[in-house]
N, C-alpha and C. Protein backbone atom coordinates (compact mmCIF):
# COMPACT_ATOMS: atom_id res chain seq x y z
N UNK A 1 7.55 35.58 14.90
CA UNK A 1 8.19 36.32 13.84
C UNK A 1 9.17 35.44 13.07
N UNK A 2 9.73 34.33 13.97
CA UNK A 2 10.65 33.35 13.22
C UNK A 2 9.95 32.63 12.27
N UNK A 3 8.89 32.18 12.67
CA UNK A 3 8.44 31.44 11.75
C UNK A 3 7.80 31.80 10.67
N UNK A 4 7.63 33.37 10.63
CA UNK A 4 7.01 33.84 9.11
C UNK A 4 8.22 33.94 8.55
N UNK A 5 9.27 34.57 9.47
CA UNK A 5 10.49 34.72 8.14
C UNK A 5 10.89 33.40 7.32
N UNK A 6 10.99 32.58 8.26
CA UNK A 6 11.62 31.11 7.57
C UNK A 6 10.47 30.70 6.31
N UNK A 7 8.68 31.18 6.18
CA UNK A 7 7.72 31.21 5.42
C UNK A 7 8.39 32.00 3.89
N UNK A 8 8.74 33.01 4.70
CA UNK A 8 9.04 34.21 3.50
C UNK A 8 10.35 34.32 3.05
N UNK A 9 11.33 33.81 4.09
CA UNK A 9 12.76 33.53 3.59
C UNK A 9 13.03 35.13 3.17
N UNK A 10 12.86 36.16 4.23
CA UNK A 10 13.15 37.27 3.84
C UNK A 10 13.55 37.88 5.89
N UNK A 11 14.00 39.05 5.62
CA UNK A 11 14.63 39.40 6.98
C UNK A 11 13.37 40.20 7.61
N UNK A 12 13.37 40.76 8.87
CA UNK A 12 12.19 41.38 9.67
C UNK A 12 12.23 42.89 8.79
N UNK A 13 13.35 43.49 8.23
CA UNK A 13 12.91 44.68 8.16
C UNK A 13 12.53 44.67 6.46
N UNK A 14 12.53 43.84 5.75
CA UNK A 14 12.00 43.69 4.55
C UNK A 14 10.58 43.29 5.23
N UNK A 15 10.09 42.53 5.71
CA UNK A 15 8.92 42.82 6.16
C UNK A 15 8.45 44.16 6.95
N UNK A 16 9.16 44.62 7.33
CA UNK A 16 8.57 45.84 8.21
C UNK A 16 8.72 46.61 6.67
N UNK A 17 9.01 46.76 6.01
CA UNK A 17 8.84 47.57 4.26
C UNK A 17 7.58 47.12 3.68
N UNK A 18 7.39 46.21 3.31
CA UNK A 18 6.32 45.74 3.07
C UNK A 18 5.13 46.10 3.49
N UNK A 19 4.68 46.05 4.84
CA UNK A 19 3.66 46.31 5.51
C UNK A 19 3.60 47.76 5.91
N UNK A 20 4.82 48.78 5.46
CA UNK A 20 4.53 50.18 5.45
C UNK A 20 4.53 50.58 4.48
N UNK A 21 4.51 49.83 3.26
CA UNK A 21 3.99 50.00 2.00
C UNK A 21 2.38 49.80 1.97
N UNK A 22 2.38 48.68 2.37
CA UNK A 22 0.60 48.66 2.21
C UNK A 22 -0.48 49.71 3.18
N UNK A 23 0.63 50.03 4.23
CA UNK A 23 -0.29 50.88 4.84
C UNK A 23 0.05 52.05 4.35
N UNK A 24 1.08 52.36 3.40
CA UNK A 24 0.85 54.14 2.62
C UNK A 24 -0.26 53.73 1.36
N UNK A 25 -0.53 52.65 0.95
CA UNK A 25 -1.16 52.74 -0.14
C UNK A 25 -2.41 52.56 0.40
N UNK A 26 -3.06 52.01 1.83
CA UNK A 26 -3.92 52.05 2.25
C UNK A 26 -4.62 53.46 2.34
N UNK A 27 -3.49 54.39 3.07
CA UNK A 27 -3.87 55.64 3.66
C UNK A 27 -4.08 56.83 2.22
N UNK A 28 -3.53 56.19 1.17
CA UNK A 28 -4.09 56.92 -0.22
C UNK A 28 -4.86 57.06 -0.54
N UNK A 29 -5.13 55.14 -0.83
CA UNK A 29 -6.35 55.11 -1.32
C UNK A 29 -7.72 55.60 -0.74
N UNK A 30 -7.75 55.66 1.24
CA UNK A 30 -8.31 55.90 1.86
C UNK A 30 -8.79 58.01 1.46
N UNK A 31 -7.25 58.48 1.71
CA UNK A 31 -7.52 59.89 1.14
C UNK A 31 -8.22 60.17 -0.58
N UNK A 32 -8.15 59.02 -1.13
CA UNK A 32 -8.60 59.44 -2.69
C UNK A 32 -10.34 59.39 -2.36
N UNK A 33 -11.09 58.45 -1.65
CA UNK A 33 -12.02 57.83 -1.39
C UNK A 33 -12.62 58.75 -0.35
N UNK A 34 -12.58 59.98 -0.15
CA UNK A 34 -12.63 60.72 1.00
C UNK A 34 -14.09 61.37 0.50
N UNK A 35 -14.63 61.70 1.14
CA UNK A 35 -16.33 62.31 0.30
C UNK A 35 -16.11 63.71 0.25
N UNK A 36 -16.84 63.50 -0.91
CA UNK A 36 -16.80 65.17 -2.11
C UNK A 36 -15.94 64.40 -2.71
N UNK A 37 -14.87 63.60 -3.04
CA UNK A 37 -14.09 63.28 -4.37
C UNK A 37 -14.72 62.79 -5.36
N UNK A 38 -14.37 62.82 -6.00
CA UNK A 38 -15.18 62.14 -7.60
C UNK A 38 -14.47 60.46 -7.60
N UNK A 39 -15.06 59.63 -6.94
CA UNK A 39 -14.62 58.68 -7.01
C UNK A 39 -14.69 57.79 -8.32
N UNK A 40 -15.45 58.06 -8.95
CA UNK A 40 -16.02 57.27 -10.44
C UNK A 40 -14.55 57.40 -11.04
N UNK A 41 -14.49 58.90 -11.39
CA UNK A 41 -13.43 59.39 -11.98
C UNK A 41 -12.11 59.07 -11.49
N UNK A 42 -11.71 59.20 -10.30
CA UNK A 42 -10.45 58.45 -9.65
C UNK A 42 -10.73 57.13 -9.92
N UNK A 43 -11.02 56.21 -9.99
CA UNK A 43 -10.81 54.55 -10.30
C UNK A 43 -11.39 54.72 -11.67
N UNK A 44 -12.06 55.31 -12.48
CA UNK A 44 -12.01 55.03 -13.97
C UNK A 44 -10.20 55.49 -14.61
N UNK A 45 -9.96 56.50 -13.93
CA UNK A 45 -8.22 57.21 -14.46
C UNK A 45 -7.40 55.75 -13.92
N UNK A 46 -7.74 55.59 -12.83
CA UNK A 46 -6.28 54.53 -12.19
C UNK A 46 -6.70 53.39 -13.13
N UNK A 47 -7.99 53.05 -13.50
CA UNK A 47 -8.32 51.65 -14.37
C UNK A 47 -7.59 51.77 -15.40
N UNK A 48 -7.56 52.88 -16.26
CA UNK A 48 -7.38 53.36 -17.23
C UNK A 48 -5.55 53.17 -17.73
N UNK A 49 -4.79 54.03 -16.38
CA UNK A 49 -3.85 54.24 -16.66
C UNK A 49 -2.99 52.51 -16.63
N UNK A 50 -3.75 51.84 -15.55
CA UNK A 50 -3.21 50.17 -15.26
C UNK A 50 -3.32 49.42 -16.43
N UNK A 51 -4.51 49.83 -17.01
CA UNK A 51 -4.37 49.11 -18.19
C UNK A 51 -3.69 49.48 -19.48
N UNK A 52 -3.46 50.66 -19.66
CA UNK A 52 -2.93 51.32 -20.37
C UNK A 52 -1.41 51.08 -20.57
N UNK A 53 -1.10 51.03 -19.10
CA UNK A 53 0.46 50.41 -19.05
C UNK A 53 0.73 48.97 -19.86
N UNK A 54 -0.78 48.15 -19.02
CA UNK A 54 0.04 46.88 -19.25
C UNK A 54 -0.03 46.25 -21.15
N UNK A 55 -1.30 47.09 -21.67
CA UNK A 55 -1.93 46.45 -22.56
C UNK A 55 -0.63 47.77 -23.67
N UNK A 56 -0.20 48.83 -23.57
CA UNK A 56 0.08 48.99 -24.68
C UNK A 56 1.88 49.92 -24.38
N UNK A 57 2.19 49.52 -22.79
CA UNK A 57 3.59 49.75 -22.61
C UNK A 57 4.35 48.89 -22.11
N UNK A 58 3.92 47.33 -22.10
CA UNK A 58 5.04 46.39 -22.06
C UNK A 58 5.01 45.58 -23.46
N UNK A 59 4.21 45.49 -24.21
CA UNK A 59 3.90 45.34 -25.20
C UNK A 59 5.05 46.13 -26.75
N UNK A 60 4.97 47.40 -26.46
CA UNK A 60 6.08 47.94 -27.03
C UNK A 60 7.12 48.34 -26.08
N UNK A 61 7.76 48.09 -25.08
CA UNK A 61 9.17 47.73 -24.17
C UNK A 61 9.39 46.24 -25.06
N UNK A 62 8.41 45.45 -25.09
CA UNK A 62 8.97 44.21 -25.60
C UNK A 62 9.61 44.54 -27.02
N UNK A 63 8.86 45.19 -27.81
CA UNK A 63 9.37 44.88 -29.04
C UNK A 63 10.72 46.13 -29.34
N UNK A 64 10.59 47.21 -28.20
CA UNK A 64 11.73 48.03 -28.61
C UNK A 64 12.88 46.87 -28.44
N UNK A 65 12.74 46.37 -27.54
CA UNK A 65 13.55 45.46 -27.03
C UNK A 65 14.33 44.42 -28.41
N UNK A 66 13.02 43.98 -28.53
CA UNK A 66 13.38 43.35 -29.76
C UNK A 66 14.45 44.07 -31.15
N UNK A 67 13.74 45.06 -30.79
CA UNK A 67 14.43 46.25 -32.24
C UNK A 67 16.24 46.17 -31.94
N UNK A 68 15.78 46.65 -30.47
CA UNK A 68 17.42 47.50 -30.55
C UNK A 68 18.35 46.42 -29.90
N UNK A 69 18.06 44.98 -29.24
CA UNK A 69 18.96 44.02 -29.41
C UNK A 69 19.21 43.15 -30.59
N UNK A 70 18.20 43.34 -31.94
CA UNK A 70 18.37 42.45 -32.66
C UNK A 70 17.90 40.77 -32.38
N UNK A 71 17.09 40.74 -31.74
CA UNK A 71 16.70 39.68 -31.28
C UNK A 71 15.84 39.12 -32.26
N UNK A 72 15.22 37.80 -33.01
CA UNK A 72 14.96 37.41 -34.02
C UNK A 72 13.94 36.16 -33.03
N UNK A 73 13.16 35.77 -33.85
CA UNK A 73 11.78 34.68 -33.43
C UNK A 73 12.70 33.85 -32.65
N UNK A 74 13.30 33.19 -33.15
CA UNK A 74 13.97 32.12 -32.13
C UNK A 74 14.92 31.94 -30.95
N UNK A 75 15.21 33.40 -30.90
CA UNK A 75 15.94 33.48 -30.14
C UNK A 75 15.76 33.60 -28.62
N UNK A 76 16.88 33.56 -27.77
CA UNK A 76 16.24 32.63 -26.33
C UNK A 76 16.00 34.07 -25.53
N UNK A 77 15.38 34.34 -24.84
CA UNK A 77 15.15 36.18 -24.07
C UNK A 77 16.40 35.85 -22.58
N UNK A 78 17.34 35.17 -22.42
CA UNK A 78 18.87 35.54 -21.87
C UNK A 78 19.89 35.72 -22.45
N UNK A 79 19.24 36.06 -24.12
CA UNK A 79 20.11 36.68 -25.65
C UNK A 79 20.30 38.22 -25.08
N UNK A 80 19.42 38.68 -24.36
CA UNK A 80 19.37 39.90 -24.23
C UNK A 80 20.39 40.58 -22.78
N UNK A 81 21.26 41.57 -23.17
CA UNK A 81 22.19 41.77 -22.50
C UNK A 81 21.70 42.04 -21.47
N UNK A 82 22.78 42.06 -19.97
CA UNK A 82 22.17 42.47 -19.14
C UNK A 82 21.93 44.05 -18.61
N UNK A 83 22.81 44.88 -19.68
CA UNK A 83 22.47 46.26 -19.80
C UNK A 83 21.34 46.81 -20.31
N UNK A 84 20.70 45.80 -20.91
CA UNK A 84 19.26 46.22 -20.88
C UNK A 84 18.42 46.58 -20.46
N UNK A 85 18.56 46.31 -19.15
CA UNK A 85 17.68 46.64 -18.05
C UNK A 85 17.46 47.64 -17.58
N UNK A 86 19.15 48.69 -17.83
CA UNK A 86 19.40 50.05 -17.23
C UNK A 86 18.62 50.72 -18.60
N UNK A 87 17.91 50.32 -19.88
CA UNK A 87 17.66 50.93 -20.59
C UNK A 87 15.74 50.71 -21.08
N UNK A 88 15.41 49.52 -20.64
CA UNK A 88 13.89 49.29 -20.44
C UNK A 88 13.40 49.75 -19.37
N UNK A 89 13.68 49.86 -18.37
CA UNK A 89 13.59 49.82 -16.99
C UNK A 89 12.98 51.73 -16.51
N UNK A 90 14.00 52.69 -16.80
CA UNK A 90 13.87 53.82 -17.30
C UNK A 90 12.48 54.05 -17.94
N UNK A 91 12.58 53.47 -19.29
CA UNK A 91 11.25 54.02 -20.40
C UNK A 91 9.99 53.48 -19.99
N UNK A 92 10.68 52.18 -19.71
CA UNK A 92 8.60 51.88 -19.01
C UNK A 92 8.23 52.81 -17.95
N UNK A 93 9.14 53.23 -17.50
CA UNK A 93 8.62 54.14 -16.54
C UNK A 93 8.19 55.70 -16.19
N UNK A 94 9.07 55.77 -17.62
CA UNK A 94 9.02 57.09 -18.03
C UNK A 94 7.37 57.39 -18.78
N UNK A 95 7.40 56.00 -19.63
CA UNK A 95 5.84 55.85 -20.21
C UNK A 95 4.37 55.84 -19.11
N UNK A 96 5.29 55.02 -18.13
CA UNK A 96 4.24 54.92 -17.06
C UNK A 96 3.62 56.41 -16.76
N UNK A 97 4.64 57.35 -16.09
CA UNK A 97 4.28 58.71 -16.18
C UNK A 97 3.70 59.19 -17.43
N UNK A 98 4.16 59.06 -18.38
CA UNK A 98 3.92 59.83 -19.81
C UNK A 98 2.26 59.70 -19.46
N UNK A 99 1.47 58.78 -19.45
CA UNK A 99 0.31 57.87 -19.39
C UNK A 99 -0.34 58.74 -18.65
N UNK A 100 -0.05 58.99 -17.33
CA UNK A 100 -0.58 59.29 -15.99
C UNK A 100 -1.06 60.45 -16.43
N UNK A 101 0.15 61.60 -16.29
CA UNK A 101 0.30 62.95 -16.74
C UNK A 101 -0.18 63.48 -17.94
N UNK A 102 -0.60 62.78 -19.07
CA UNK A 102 -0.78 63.50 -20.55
C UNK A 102 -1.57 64.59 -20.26
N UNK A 103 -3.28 63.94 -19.44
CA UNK A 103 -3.80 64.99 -20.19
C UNK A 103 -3.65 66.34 -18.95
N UNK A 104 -2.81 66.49 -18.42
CA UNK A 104 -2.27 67.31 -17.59
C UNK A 104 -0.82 68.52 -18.42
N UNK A 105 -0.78 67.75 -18.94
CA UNK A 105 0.63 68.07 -20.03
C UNK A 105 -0.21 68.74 -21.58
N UNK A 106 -0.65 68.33 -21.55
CA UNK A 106 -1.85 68.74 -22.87
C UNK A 106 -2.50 69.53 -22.67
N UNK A 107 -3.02 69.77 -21.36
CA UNK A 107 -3.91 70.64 -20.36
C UNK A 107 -5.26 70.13 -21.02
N UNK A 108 -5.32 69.15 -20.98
CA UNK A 108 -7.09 68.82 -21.12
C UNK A 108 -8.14 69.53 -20.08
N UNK A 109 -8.95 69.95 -19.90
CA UNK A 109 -9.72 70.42 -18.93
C UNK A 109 -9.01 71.26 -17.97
N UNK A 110 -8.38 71.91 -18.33
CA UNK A 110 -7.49 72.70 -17.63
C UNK A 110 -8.37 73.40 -16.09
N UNK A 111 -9.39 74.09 -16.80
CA UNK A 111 -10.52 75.00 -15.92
C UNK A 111 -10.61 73.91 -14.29
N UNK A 112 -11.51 72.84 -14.67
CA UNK A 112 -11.86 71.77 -14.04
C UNK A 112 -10.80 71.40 -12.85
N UNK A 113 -9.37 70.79 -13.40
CA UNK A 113 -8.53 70.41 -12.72
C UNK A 113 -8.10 71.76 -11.67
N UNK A 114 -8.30 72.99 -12.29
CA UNK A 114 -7.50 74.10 -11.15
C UNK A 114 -8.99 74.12 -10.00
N UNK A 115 -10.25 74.21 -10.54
CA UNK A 115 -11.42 74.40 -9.72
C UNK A 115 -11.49 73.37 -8.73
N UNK A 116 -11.17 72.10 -9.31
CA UNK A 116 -11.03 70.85 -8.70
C UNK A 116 -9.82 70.95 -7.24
N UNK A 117 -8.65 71.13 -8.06
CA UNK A 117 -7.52 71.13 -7.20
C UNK A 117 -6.82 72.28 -6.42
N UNK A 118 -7.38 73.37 -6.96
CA UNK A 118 -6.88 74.54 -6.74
C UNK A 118 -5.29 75.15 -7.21
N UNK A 119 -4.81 74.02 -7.71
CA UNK A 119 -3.42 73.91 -8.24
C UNK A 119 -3.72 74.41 -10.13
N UNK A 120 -2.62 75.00 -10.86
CA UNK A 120 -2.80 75.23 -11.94
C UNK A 120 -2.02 74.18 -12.80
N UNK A 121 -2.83 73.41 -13.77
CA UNK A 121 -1.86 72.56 -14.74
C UNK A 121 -0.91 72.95 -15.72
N UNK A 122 -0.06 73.54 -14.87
CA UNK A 122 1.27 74.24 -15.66
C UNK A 122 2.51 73.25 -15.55
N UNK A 123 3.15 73.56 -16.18
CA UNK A 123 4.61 72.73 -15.82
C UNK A 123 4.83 71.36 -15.87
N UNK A 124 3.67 70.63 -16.25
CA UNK A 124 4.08 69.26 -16.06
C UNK A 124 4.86 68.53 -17.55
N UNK A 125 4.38 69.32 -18.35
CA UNK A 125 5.89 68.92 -18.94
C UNK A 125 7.11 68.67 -18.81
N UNK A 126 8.06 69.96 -18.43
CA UNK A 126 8.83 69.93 -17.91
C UNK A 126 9.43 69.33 -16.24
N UNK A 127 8.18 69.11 -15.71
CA UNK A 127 7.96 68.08 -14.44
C UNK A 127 8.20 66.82 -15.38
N UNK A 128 7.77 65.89 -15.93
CA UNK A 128 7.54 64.89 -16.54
C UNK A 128 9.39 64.95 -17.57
N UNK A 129 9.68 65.80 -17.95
CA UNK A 129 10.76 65.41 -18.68
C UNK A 129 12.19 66.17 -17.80
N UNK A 130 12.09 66.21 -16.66
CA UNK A 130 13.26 66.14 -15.58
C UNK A 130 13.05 64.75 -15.00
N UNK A 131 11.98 64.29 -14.93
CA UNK A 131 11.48 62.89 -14.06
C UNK A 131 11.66 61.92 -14.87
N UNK A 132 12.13 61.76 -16.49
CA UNK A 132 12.59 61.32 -17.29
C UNK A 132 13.85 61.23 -17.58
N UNK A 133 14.73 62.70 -17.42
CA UNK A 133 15.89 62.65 -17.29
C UNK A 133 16.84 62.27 -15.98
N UNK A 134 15.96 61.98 -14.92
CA UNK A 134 16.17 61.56 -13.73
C UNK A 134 16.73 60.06 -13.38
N UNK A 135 15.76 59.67 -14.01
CA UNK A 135 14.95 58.00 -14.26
C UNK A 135 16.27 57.78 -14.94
N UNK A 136 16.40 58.23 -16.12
CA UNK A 136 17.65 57.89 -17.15
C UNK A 136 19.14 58.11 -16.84
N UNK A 137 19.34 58.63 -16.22
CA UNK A 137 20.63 59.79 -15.21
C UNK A 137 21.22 58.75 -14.31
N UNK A 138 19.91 58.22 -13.28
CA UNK A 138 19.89 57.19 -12.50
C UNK A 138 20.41 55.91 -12.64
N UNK A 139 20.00 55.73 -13.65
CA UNK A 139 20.02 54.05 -14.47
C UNK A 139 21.21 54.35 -14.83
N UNK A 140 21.79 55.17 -15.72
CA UNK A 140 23.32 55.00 -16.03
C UNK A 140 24.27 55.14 -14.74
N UNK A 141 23.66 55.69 -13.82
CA UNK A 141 24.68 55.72 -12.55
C UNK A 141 25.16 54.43 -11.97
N UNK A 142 23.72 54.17 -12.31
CA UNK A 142 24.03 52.39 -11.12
C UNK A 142 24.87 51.48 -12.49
N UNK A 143 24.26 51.64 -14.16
CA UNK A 143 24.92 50.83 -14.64
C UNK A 143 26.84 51.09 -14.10
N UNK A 144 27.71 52.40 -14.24
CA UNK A 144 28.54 52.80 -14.19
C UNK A 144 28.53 52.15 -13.15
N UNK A 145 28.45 52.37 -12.12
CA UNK A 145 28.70 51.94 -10.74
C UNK A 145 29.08 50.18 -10.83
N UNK A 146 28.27 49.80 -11.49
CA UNK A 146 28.03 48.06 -11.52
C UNK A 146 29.69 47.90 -12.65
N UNK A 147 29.42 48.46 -13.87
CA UNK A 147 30.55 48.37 -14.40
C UNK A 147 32.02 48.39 -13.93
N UNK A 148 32.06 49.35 -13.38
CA UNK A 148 33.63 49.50 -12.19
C UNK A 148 33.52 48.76 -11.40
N UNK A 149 32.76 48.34 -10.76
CA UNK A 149 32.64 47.16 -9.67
C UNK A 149 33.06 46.07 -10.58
N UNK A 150 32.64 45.64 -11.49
CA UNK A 150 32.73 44.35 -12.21
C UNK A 150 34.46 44.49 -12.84
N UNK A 151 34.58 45.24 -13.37
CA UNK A 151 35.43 45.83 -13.83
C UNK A 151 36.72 45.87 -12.28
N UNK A 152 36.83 45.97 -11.11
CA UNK A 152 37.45 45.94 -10.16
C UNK A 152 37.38 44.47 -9.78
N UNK A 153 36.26 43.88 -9.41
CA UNK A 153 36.46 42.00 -9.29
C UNK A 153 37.25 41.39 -9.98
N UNK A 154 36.97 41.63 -11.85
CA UNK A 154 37.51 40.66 -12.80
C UNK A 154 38.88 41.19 -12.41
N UNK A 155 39.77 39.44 -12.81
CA UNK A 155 41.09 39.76 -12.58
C UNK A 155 41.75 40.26 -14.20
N UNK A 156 42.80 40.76 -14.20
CA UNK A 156 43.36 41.62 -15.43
C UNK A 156 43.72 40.14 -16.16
N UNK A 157 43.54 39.97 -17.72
CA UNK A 157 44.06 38.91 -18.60
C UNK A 157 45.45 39.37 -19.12
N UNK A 158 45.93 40.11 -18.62
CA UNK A 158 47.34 40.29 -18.84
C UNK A 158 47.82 39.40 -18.73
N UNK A 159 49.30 38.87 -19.40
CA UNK A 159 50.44 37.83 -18.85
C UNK A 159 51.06 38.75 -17.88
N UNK A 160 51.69 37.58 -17.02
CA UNK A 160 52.97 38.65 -15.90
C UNK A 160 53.90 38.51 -16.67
């Protein structure tokens, strides 16, 4: 065990996270893949939504980015504050969902999904925009939190 950590330069229970991460995403993917599922359809949606993220929601995170720091062609990307993060960080993720959920929120095939799931596609709007206001709620907590902390380290520029 010593010698993977000193490999990974990380502690045993960050590895013990790790490897009970892969085994919940194992035991998912295993339950998505279960017979009678529509497997086509489960990995065409997850293809869909992965790419969807990467090809057209970091793509505009970048350029909101761009917008609302004022950032210009030449400029270096550690121009960008470090409160930014509490404010990209949020929306990609909020988009991430937005993505997932639409046509659930739209009620595309509404019939299908309740026959399918037995669950009714109600509410995910308002599921989706508490999980937004959550996300966002969150992020200002920790920024606040980080602020008073920083704000308690720095020493006062007062004269005595």
């Amino acid at each position: 065990m010593t010698r993977l950590n000193r490999v990974r330069r990380a502690g045993t229970l960050d590895l013990l996270a790790a490897v009970a991460s892969v085994a919940m995403v194992a035991a998912g993917f295993a339950g998505w893949l279960a017979p009678g599922s529509d497997v086509r359809g489960i990995l065409t949606w997850f293809i869909g939504c992965l790419l969807g993220s990467v090809l057209v929601m970091v793509p505009l995170a970048w350029l909101l980015g761009r917008i609302a720091f004022g950032l210009r062609g030449g400029a270096r990307p550690d121009a960008i504050p470090a409160a930014a993060a509490h404010i990209i960080l949020p929306t990609l993720f909020s988009g991430l969902l937005l993505v997932t959920f639409l046509p659930l929120i739209l009620q595309f095939d509404a019939g299908e999904f309740a026959a399918t799931s037995g669950l009714l596609p109600t509410g995910y709007l308002a599921r989706w925009l508490f999980a937004t206001a959550g996300l966002f709620g969150g992020s200002a907590l920790i920024y606040a939190i980080r602020l008073a902390r920083r704000r308690r380290l720095t020493p006062s520029r007062r004269d005595p």
